[in-house]
Structure formats: structure tokens, C-alpha cells
N, C-alpha and C. Protein backbone atom coordinates (compact mmCIF):
# COMPACT_ATOMS: atom_id res chain seq x y z
N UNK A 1 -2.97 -6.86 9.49
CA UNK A 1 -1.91 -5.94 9.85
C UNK A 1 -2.07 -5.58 11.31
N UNK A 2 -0.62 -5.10 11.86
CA UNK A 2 -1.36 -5.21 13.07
C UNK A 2 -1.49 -3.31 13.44
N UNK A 3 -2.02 -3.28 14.76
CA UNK A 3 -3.02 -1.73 15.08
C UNK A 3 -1.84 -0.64 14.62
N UNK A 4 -0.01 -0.70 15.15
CA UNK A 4 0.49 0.11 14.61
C UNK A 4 0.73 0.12 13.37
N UNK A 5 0.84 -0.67 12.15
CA UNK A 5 0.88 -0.51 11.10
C UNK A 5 -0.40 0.24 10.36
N UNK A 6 -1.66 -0.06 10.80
CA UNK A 6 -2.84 0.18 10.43
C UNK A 6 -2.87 1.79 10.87
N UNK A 7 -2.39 2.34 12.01
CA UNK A 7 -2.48 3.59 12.70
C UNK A 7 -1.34 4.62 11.60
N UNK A 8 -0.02 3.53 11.06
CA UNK A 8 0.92 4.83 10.33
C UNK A 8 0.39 4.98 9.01
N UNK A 9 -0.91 4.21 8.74
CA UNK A 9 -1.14 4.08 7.20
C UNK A 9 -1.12 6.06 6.64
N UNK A 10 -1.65 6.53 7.57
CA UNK A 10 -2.06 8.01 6.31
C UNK A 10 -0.47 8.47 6.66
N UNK A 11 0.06 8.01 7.35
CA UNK A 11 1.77 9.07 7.61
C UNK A 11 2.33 9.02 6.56
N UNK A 12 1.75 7.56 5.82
CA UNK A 12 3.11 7.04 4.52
C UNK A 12 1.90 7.32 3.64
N UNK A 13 1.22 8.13 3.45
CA UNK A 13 0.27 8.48 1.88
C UNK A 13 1.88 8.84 1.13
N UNK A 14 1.56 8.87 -0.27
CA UNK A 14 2.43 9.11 -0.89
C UNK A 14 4.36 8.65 -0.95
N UNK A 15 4.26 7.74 0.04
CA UNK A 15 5.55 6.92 -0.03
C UNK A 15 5.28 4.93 -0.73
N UNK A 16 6.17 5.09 -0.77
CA UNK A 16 6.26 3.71 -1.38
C UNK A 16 6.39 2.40 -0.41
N UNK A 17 5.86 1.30 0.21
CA UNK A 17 5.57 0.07 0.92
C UNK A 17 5.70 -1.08 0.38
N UNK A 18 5.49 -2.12 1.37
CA UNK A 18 5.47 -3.31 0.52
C UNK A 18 4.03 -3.87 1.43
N UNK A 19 2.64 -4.05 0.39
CA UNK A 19 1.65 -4.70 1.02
C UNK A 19 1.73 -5.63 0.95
N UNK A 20 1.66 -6.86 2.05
CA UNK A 20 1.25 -8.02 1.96
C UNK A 20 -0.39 -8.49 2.28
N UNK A 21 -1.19 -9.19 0.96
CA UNK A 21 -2.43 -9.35 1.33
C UNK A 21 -2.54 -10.48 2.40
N UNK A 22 -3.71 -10.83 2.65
CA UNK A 22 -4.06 -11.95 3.68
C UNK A 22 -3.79 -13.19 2.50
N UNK A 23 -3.96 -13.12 1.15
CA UNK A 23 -3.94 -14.08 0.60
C UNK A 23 -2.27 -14.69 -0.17
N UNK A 24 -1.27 -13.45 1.04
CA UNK A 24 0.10 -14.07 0.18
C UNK A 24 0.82 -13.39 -0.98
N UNK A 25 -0.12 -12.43 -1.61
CA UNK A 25 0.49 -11.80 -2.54
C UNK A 25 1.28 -10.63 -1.69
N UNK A 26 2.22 -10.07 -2.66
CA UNK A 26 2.91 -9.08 -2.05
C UNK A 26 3.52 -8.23 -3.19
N UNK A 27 3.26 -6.46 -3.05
CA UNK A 27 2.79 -5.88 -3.63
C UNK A 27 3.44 -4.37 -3.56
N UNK A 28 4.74 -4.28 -4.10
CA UNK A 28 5.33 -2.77 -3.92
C UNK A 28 4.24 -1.68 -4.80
N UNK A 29 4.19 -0.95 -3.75
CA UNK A 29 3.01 0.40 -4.14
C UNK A 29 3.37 1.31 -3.37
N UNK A 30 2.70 2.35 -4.00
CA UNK A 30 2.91 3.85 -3.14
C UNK A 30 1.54 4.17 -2.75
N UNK A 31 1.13 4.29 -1.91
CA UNK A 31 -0.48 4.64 -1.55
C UNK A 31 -0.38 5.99 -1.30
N UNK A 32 -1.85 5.94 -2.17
CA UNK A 32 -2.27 7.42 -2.48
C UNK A 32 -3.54 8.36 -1.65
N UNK A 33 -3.98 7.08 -1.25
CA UNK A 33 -5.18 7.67 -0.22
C UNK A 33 -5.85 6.34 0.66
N UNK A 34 -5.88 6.85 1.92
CA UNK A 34 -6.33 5.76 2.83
C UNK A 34 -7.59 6.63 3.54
N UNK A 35 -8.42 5.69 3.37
CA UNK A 35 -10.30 5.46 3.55
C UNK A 35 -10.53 4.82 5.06
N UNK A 36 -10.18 5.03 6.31
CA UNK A 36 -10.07 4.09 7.44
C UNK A 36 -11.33 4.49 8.53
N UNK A 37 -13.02 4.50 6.95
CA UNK A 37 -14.03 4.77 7.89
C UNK A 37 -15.08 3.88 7.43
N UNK A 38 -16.15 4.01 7.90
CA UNK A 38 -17.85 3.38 7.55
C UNK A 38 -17.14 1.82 7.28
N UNK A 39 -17.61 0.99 6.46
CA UNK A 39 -18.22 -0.36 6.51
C UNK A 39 -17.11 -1.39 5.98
N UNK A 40 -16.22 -0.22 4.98
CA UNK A 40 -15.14 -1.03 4.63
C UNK A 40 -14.32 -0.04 4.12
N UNK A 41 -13.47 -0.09 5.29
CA UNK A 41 -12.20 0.92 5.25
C UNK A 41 -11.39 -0.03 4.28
N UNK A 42 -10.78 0.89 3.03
CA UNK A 42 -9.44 0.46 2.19
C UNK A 42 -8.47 1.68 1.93
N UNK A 43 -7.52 0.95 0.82
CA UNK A 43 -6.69 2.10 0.74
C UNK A 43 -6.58 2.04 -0.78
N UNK A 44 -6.19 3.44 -1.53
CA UNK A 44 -6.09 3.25 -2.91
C UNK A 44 -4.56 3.63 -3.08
N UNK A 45 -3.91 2.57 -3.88
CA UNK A 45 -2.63 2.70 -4.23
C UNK A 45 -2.44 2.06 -6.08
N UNK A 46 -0.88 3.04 -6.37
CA UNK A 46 -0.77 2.71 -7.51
C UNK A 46 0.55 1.31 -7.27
N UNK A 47 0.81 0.11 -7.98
CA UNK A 47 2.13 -0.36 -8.30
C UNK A 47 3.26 -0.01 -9.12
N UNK A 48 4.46 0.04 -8.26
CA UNK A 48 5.15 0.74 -8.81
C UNK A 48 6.61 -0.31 -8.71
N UNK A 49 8.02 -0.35 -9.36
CA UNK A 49 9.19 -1.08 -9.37
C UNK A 49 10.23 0.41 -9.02
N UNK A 50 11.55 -0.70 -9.11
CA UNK A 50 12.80 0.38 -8.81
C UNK A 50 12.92 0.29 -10.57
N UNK A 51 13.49 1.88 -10.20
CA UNK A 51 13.97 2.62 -11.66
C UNK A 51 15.15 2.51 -11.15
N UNK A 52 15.93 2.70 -12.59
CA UNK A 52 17.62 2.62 -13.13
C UNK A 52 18.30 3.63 -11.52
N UNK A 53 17.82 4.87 -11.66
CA UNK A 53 18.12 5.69 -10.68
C UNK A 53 18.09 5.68 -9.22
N UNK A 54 17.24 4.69 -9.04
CA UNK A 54 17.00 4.40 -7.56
C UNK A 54 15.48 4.96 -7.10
N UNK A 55 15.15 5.54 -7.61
CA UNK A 55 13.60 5.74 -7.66
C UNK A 55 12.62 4.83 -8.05
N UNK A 56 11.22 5.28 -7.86
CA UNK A 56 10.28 4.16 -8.61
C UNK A 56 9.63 4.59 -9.17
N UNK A 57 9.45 3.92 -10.38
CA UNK A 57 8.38 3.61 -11.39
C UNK A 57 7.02 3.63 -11.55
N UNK A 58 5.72 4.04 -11.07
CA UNK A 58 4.86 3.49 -11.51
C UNK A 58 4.35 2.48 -12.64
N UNK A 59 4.09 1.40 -12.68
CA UNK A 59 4.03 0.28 -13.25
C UNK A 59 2.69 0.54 -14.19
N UNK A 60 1.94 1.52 -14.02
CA UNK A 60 0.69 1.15 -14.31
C UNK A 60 0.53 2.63 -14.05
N UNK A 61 -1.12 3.60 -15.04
CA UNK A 61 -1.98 4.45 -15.16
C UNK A 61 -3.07 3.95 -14.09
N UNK A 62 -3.55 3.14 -14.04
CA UNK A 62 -4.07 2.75 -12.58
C UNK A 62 -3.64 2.18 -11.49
N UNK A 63 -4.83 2.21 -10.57
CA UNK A 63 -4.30 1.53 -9.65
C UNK A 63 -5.41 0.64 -8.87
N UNK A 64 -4.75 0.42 -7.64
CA UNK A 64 -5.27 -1.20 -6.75
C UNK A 64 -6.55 0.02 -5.76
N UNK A 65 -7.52 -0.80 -5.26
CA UNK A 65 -8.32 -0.49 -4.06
C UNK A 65 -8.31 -1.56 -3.32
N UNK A 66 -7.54 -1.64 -1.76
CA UNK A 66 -7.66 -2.42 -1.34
C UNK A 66 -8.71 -2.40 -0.11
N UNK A 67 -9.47 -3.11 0.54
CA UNK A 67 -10.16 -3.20 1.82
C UNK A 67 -9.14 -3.51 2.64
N UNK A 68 -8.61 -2.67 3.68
CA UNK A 68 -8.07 -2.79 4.99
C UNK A 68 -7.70 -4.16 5.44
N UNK A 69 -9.10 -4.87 5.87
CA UNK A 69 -9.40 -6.02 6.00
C UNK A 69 -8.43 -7.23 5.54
N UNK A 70 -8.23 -6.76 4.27
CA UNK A 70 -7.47 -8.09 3.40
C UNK A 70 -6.03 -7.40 3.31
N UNK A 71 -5.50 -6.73 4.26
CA UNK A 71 -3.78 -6.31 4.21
C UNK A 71 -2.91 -7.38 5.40
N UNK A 72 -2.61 -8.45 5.41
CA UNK A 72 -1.78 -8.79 5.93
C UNK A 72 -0.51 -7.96 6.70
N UNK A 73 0.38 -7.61 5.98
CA UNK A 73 1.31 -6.31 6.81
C UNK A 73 1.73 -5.31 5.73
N UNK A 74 2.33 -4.09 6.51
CA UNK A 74 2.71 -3.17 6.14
C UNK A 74 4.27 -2.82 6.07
N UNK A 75 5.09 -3.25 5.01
CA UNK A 75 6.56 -2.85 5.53
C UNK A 75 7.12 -2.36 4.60
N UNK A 76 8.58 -1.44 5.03
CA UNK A 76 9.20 -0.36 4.23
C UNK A 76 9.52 -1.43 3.30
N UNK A 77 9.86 -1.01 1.98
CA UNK A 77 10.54 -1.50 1.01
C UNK A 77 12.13 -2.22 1.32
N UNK A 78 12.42 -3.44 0.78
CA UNK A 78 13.87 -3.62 1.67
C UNK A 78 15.34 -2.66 0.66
């Protein structure tokens, strides 16, 4: 990702993104807390879809931990 995407990560806590990993996957979530210290900065997010209403879903009672490292980019939902 590049330095400004990596820099707005805590602005968008609690909004919804689209992560792309380094490995291609790609991943609508709402991140819930970003870790961007010591040895391996990640971020913890839940996956979530569009609801009937235009809102989203959480997909899941858990969620993803990702390492920083392995985020390809950061972009709004289209």
C-alpha cells in the first residue's frame, strides 16, 4: 500500500474498504483497529457485504488480522 493509504488507515477505523492483499485476494471489511507499531504492524477487521438497504452486513462473528505488510491497497468501496 502506498505511505498515504497506510497514513489514512486509523481515519477509516470503523468504516467499510476494500483490502487488497499482496497475494490478490480482495476483501470488503470494515476495520476495527489498526496496530501501526513494534515488529509487525496489522490491522484487525471484520468482513462484511451490501445489505438489501444499502448498508453492510457483517458476514461473520469474527474477524481477519492482517500484517500491514501483506495489504496491497486501500480503496473506498465502489
Amino acid at each position: 500500500m502506498t505511505d498515504t493509504e497506510r497514513a489514512a488507515l486509523q481515519s477509516q477505523i470503523d468504516q467499510v474498504v476494500v483490502l487488497e492483499t499482496v497475494q490478490g485476494v480482495h476483501l470488503l471489511a470494515k476495520i476495527l483497529f489498526v496496530f501501526d507499531e513494534g515488529d509487525t504492524p496489522d490491522l484487525f477487521c471484520v468482513e462484511v457485504e451490501p445489505g438489501p438497504s444499502g448498508d453492510y452486513i457483517e458476514k461473520a462473528t469474527t474477524g481477519h488480522s492482517i500484517l500491514l505488510s501483506d495489504i496491497a491497497s486501500v480503496k473506498p468501496p465502489a
